[in-house]
Protein backbone atom coordinates (compact mmCIF):
# COMPACT_ATOMS: atom_id res chain seq x y z
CA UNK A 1 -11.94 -3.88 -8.75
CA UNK A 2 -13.71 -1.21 -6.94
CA UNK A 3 -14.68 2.05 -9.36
CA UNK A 4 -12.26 4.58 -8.24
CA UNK A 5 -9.62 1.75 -9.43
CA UNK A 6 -11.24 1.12 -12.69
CA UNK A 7 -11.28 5.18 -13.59
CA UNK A 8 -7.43 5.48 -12.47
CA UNK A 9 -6.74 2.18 -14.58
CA UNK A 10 -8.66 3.81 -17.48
CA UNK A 11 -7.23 7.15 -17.32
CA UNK A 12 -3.91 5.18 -17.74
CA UNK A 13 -2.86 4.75 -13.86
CA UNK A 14 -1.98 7.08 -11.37
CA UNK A 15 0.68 9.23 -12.54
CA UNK A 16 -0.76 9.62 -15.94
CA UNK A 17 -4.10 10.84 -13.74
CA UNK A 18 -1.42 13.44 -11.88
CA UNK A 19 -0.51 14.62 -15.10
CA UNK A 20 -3.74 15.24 -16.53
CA UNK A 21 -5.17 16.89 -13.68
CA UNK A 22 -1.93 18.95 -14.20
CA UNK A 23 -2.98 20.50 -17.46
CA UNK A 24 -3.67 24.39 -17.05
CA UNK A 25 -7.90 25.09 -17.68
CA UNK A 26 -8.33 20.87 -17.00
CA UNK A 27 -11.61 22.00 -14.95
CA UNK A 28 -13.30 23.59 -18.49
CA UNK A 29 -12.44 20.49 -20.41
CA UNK A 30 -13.87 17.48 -17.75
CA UNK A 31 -14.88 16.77 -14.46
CA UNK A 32 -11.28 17.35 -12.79
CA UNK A 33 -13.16 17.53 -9.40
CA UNK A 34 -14.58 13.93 -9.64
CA UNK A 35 -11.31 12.42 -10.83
CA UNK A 36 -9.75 14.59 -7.76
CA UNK A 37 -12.21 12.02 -5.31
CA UNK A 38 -11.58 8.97 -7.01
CA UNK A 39 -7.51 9.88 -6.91
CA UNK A 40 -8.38 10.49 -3.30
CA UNK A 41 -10.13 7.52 -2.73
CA UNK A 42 -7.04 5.34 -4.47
CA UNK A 43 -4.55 6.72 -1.58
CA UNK A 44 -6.39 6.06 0.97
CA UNK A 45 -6.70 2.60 -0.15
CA UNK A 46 -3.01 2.29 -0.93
CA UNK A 47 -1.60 4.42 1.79
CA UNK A 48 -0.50 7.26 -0.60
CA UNK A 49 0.53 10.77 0.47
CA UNK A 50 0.52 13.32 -1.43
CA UNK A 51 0.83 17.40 -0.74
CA UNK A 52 -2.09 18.88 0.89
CA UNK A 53 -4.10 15.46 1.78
CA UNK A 54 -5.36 16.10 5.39
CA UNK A 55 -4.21 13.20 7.89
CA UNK A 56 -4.82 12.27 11.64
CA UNK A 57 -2.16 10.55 13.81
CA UNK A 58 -3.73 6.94 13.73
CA UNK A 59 -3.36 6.21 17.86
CA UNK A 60 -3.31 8.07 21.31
CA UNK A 61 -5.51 10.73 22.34
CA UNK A 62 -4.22 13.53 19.74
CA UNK A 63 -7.33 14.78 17.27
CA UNK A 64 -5.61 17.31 15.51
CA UNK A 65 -6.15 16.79 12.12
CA UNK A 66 -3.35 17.49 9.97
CA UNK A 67 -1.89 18.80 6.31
CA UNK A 68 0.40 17.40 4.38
CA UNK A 69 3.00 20.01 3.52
CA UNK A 70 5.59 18.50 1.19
CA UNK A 71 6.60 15.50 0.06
CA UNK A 72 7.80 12.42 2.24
CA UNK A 73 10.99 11.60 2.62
CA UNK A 74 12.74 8.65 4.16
CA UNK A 75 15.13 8.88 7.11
CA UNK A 76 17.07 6.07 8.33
CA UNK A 77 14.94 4.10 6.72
CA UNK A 78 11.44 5.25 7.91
CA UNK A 79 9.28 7.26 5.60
CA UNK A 80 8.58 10.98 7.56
CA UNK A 81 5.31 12.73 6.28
CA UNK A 82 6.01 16.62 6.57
CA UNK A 83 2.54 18.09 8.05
CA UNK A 84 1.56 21.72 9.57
CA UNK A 85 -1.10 22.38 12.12
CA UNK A 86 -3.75 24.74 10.92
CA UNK A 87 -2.20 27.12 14.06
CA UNK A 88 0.87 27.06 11.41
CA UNK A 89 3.20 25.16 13.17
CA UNK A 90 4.50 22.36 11.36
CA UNK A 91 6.83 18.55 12.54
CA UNK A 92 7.32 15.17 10.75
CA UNK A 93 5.42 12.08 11.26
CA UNK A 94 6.16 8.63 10.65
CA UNK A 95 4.18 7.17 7.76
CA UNK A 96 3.28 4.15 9.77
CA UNK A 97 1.63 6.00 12.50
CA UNK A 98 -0.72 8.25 10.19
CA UNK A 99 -3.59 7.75 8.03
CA UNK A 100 -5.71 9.59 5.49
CA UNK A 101 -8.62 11.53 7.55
CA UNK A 102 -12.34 10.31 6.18
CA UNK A 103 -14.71 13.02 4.74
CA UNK A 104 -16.52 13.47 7.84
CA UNK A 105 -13.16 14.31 10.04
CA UNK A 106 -12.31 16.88 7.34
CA UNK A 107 -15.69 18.02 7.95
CA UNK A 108 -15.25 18.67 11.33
CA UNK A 109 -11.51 19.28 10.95
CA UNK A 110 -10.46 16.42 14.09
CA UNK A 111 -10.32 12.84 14.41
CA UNK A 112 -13.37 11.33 15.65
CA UNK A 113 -12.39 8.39 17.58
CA UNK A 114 -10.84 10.26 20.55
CA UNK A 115 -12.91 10.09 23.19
CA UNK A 116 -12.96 13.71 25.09
């Protein structure tokens, strides 16, 4: 079990994580920031999106890095991640076509494996 899996499994899972990080003043009372990575670090091992998580389209030649702007919802079947453009404009992607952008693309705010 890597360690971000071990703090979410000792925090009581996932959701109860969500809920504590929830909790109005949580950053006075513990490190809210570090359980914010490690929550981070469980979706993009198990492919979860939530609300504000920055994504990149995971093939072609588009770098735009993108924002999560509400929650998924499924369509016919296929699970459509809301996201908006930091130019504002906004279009849903399929889940199985995007994936959760690493620290250094949020750093430079693109994907880096486009060649250009």
């Amino acid at each position: 079990m890597r360690f971000h899996e071990r703090v979410i499994s000792d925090f009581g899972g996932y959701e109860k994580c969500k809920d504590i990080l929830s909790q109005p003043n949580i950053d006075l009372i513990m490190n809210a920031h570090g359980l914010r990575e490690h929550m981070l670090e469980y979706r993009r091992q198990h492919n979860i999106f939530e609300v504000g998580d920055k994504v990149v389209f995971g093939s072609g030649l588009n770098a735009d890095l993108f924002t999560i702007k509400s929650k998924p919802k499924k369509k016919n079947g296929v699970l459509l991640l809301p996201v908006i453009l930091s130019n504002g404009s906004w279009f849903d992607l399929m889940e199985q076509f995007v994936r959760h952008a690493t620290d250094e693309e949020i750093k430079v705010g693109k994907r880096l494996e486009v060649n250009q």
